[in-house]
Protein backbone atom coordinates (compact mmCIF):
# COMPACT_ATOMS: atom_id res chain seq x y z
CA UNK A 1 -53.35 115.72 130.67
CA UNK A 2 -55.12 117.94 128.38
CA UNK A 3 -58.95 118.50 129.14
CA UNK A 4 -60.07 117.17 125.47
CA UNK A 5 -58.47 114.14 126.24
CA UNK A 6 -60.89 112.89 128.39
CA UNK A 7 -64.12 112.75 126.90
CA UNK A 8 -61.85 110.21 124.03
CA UNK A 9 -60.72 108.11 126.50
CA UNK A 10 -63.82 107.74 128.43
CA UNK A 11 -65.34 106.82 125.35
CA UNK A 12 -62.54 103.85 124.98
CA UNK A 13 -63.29 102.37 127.90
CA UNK A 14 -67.28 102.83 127.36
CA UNK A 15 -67.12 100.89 124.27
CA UNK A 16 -64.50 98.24 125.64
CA UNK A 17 -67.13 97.73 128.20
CA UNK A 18 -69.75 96.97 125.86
CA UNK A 19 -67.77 94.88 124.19
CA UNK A 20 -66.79 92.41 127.36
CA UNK A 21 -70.38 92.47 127.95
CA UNK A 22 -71.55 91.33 124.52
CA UNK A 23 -68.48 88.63 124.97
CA UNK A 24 -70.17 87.01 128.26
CA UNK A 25 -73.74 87.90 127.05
CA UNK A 26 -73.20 85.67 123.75
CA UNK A 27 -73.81 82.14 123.16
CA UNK A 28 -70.94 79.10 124.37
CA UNK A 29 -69.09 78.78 120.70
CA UNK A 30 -68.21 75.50 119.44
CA UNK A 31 -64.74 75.93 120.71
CA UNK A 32 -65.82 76.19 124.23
CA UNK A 33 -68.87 73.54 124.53
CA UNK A 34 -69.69 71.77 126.57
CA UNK A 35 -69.28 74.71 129.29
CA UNK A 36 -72.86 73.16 131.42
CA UNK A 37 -74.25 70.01 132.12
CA UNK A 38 -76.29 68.35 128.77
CA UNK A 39 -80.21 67.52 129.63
CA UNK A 40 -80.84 63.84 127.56
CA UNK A 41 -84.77 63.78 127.33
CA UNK A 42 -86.47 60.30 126.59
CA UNK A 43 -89.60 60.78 124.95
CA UNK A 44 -90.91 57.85 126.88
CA UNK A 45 -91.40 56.52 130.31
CA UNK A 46 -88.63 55.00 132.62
CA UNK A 47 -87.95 51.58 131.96
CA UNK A 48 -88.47 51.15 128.13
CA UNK A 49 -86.16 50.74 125.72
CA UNK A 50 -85.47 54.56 124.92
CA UNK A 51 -84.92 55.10 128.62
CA UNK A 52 -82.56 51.65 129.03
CA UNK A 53 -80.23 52.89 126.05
CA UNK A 54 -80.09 56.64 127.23
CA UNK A 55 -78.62 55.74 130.40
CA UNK A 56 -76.45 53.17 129.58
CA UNK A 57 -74.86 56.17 126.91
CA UNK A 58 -75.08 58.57 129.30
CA UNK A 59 -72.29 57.52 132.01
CA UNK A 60 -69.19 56.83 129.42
CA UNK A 61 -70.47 60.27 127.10
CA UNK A 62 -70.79 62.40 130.94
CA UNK A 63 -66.99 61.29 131.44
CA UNK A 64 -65.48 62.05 127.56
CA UNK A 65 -67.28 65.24 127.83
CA UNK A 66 -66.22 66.15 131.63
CA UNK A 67 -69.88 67.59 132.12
CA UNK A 68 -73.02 65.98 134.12
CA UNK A 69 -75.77 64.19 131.53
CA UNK A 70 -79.07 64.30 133.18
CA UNK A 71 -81.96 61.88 131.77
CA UNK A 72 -85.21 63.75 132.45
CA UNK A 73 -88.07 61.72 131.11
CA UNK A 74 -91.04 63.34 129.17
CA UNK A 75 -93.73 60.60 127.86
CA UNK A 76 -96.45 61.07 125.91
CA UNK A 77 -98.57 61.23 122.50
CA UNK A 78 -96.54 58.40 121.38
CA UNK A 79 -92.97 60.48 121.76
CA UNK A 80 -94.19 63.75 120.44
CA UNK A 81 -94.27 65.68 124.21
CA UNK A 82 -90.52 65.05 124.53
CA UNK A 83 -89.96 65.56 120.85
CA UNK A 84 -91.45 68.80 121.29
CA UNK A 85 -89.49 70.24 124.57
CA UNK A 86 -86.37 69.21 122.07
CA UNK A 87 -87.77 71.02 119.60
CA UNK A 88 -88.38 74.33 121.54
CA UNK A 89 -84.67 74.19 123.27
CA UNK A 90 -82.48 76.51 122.49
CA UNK A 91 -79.88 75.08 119.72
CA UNK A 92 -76.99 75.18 121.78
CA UNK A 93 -76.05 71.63 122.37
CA UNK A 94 -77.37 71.39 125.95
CA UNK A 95 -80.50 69.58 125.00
CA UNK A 96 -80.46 66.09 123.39
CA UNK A 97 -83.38 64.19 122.65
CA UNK A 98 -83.33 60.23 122.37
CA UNK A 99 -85.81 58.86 120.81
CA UNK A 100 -87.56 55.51 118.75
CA UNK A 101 -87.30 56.36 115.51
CA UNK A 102 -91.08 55.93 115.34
CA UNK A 103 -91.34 59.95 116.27
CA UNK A 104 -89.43 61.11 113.03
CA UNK A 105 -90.83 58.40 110.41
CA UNK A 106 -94.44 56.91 111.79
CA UNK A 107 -96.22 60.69 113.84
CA UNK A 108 -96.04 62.50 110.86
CA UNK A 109 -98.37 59.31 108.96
CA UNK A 110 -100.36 58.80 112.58
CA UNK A 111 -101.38 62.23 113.58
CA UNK A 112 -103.51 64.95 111.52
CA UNK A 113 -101.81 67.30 112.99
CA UNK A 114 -98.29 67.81 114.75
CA UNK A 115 -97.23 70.87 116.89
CA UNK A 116 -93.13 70.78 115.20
CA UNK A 117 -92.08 69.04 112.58
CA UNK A 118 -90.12 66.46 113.55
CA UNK A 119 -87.99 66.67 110.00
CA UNK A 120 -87.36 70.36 110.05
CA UNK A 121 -87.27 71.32 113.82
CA UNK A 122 -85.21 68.48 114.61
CA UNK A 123 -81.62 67.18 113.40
CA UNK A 124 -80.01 63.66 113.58
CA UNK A 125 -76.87 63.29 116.06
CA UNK A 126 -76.28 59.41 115.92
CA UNK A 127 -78.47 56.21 115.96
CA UNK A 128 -77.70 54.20 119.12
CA UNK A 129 -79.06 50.67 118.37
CA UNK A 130 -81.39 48.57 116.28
CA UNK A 131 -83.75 46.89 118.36
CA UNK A 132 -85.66 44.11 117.73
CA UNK A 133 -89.17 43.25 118.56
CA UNK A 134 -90.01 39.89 119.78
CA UNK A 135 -93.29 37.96 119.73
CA UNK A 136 -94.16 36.71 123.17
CA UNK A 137 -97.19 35.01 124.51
CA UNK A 138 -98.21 34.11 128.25
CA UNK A 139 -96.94 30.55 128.75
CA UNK A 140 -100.79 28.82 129.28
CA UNK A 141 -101.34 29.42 125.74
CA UNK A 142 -101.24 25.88 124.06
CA UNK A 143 -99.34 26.99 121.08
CA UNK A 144 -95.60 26.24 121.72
CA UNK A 145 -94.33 27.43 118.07
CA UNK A 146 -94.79 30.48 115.41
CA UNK A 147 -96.81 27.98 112.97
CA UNK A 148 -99.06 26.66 115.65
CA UNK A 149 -99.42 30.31 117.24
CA UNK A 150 -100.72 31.32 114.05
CA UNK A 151 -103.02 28.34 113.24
CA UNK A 152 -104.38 29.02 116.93
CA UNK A 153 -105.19 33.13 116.15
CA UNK A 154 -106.83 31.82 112.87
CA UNK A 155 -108.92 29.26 114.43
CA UNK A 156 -110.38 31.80 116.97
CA UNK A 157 -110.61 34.92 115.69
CA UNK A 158 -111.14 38.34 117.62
CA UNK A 159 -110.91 35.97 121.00
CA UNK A 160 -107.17 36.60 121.66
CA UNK A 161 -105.68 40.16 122.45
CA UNK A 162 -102.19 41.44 122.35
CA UNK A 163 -100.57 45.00 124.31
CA UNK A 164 -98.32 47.87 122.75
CA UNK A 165 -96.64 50.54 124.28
CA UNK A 166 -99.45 52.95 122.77
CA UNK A 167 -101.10 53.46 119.45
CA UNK A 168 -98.60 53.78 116.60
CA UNK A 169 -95.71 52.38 119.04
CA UNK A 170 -93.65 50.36 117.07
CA UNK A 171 -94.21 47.20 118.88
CA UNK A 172 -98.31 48.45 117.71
CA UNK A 173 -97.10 48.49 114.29
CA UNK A 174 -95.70 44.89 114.37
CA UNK A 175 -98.43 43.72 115.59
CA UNK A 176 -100.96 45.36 112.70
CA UNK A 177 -98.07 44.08 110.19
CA UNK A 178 -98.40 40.77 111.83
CA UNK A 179 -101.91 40.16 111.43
CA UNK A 180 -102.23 41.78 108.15
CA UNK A 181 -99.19 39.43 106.88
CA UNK A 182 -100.56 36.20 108.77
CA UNK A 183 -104.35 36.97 107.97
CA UNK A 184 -105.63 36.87 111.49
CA UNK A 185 -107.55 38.92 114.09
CA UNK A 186 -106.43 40.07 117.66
CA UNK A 187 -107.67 43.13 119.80
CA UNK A 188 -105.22 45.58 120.33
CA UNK A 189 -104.89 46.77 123.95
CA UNK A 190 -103.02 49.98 124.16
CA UNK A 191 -100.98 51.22 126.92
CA UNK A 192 -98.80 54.08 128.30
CA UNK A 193 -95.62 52.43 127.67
CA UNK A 194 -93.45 49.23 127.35
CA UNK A 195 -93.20 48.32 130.64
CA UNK A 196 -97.31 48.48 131.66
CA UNK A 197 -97.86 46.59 128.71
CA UNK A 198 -95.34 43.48 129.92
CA UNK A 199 -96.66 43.83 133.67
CA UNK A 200 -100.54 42.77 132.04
CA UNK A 201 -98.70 39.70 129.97
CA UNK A 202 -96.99 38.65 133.01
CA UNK A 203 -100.32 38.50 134.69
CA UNK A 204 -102.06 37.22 131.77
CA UNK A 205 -104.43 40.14 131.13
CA UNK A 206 -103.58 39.88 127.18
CA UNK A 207 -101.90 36.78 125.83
CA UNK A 208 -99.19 37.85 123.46
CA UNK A 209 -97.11 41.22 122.77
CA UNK A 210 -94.32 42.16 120.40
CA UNK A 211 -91.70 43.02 122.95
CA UNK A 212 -88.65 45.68 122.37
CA UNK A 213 -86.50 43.25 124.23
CA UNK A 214 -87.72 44.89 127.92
CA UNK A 215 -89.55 41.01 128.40
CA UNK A 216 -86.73 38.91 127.53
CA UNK A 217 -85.31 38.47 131.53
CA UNK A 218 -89.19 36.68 132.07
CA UNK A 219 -88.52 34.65 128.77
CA UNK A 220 -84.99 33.40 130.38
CA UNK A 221 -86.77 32.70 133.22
CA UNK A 222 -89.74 30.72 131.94
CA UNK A 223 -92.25 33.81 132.28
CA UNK A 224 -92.97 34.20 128.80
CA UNK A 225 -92.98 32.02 125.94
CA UNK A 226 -90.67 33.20 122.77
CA UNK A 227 -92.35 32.27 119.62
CA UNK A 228 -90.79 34.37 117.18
CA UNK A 229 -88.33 37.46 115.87
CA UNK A 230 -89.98 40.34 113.89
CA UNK A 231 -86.29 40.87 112.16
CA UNK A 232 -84.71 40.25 108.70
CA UNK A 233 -82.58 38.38 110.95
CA UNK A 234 -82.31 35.75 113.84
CA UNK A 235 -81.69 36.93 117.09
CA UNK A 236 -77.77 36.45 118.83
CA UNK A 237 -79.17 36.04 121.51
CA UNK A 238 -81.96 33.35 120.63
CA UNK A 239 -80.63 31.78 117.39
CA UNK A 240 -82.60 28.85 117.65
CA UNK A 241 -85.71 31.21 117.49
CA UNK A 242 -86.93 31.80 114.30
CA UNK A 243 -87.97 34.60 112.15
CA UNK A 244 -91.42 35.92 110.73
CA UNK A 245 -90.24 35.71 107.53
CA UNK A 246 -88.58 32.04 108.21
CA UNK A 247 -92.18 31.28 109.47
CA UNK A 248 -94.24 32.24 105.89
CA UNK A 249 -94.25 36.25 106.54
CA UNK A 250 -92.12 37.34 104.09
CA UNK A 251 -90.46 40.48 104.38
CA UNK A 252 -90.90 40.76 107.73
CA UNK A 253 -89.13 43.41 109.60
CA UNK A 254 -90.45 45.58 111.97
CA UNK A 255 -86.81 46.63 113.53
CA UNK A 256 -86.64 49.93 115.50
CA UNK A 257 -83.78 52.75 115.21
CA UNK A 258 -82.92 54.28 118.48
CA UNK A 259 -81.14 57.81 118.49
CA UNK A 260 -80.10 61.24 119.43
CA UNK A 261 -81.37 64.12 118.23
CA UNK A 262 -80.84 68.48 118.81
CA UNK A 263 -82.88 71.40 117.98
CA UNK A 264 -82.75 72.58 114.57
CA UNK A 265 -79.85 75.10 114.49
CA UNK A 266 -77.87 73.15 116.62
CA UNK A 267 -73.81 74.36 115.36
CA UNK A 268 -72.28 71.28 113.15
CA UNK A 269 -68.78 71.27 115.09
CA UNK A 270 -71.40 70.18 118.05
CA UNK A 271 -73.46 67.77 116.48
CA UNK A 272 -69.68 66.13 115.32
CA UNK A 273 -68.15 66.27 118.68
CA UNK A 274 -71.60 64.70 120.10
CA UNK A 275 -71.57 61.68 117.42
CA UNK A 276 -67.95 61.34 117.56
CA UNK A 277 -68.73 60.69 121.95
CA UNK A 278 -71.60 58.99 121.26
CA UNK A 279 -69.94 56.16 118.56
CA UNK A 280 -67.17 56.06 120.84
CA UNK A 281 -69.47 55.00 124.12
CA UNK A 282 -71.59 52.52 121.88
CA UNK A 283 -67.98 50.86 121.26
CA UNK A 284 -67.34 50.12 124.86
CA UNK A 285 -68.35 46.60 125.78
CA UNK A 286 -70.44 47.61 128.79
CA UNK A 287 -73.04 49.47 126.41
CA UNK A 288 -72.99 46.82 123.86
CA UNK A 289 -73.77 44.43 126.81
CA UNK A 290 -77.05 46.35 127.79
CA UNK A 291 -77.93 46.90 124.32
CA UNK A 292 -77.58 43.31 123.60
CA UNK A 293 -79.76 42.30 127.11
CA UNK A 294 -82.66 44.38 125.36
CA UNK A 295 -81.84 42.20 122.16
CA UNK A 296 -80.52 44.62 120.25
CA UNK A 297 -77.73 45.92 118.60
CA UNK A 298 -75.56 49.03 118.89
CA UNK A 299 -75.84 51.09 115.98
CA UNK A 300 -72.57 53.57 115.45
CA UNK A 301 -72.42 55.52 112.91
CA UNK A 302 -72.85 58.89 110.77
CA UNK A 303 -75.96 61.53 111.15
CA UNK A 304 -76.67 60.87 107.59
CA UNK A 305 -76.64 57.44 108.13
CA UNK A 306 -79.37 57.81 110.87
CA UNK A 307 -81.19 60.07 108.66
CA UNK A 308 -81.19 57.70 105.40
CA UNK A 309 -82.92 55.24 107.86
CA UNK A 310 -85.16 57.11 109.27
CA UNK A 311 -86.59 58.20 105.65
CA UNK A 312 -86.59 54.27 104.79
CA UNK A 313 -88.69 53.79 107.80
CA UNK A 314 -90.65 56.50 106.86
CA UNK A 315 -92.26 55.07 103.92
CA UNK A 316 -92.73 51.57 104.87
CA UNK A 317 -93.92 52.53 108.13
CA UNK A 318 -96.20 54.98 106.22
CA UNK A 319 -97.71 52.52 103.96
CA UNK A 320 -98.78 50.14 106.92
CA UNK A 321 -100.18 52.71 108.90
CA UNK A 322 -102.14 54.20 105.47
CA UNK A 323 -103.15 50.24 104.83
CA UNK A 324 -104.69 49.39 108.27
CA UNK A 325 -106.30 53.25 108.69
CA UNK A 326 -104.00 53.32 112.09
CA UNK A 327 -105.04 56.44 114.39
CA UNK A 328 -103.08 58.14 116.61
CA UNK A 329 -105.07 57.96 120.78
């Protein structure tokens, strides 16, 4: 082997070295994902709505995509703490947020000041479900209908209160639409999430709530009292229950869009693969049975799709929240 030889070949194997390192130091491509397990965080605590639908998605997506889905739940400033850590991730596909629609079209109305921008950092994957909200009152009330509830609020004004998940939750908003659209007065009691909030109706510390369908086991069972639906539409599961806008309050739809979102960036053959899985689980019967037991309805379909509601929501959501000078906590 001649001596000059070397120096070339050593420099052939230097630079296929560096470039089997840059190969394993690079991001998972498209055509590879998912190579790790996918983090789902729920902007809100366990038990809610968000958290019921993420985990019922979770087992049929973790078997399509032959990687663990782990639900890690990160609450606060009405969905913006999660939104945030979602935000942040790296926009590889391994982070999922799911979310209330409330994050993407009623924060950027309720708070001066956000730390991301839900619209920019974030991009829709797929809605999960529509869920409804459902007024609810503590069963010693003596109303026992929507028109007698609301002669009742107007005949004693300010002495009744109703609970939310938080201020600017969209069971909050109902409830300001409600009154607004009914002419009456209630106080507001916020909490830190759905499930606190049903807890104080069950023990009649407040005497009605808009539910997100997490209450309607203790209406089944006599707990709570179902006056009303806060849909365009009646309820499957309670069609003899009527709507606020069958009851005088026309218009009346204070529906919530659950969903899935990524970080900003996140590679479209990813995004597709995740909604393809995702309207795929929300097919199987066993899903649309949980979503149904929260009294709502799965929601399949494109990320534009999610994204046309979400700007829908956005102004009429907007509006109310601009009408009844709503603040953020």
């Amino acid at each position: 082997m001649p001596h000059h030889a070397l120096p070339w070949r050593r420099r052939l194997l230097l630079t296929a070295a560096c470039a089997l390192l840059a190969c394993a130091q690079a991001p998972a491509h498209a055509d590879t994902w998912p190579a790790k397990p996918i983090k789902v965080v729920v902007n809100f605590p366990p038990g809610g709505a968000a958290d019921q639908i993420a985990r019922a998605v979770s087992q049929p997506l973790q078997e399509a995509l032959k990687q663990p889905v782990v639900i890690e739940n990160r609450a606060g400033a009405n969905g913006n703490v999660g939104g945030e850590a979602v935000a942040r991730a790296p926009a590889d596909g391994y982070t999922l947020l799911m979310s209330s629609g409330g994050m993407v079209s009623v924060n950027p109305h309720l708070y001066s000041r956000m730390s991301f921008d839900p619209a920019k950092d974030l991009v829709p994957v797929a809605a999960a479900a529509r869920v409804l909200v459902f007024l609810v009152t503590r069963p010693a009330l003596p109303p026992t209908n929507i028109r007698e509830f609301i002669a009742y609020l107007k005949a004693s004004p300010g002495k009744l209160s109703y609970g939310s998940p938080g201020n600017g939750s969209s069971p909050h908003l109902a409830g300001e639409m409600f009154k607004s659209q009914a002419g009456v007065f209630a106080l507001h009691v916020p909490y830190r999430g759905a499930a606190p909030a049903l807890q104080d109706l069950l023990a009649s510390q407040i005497d009605y709530a808009f539910d997100p369908g997490i209450g309607l086991q203790q209406v089944r069972a006599g707990k709570l009292r179902l006056l009303a639906v806060g849909s365009p539409h009646r309820s499957p599961q309670f069609p003899d229950v009527p709507t606020l806008d069958e009851a005088g309050l026309r218009g009346f739809d204070a529906d919530t869009v659950f969903g899935f979102y990524a970080p900003a960036g996140t590679p479209p053959e990813v995004v597709s693969q995740l909604n393809a899985q995702i309207n795929r689980a929300l097919a199987l019967p066993a899903v649309k049975e949980r979503i149904a037991s929260l009294g709502g309805e799965a929601l399949p379909g494109s990320p534009a799709d999610f994204q046309r509601r979400a700007a829908a929501d956005s102004q009429r959501f907007g509006a109310l929240i601009r009408d009844r000078k709503i603040v953020a906590d």
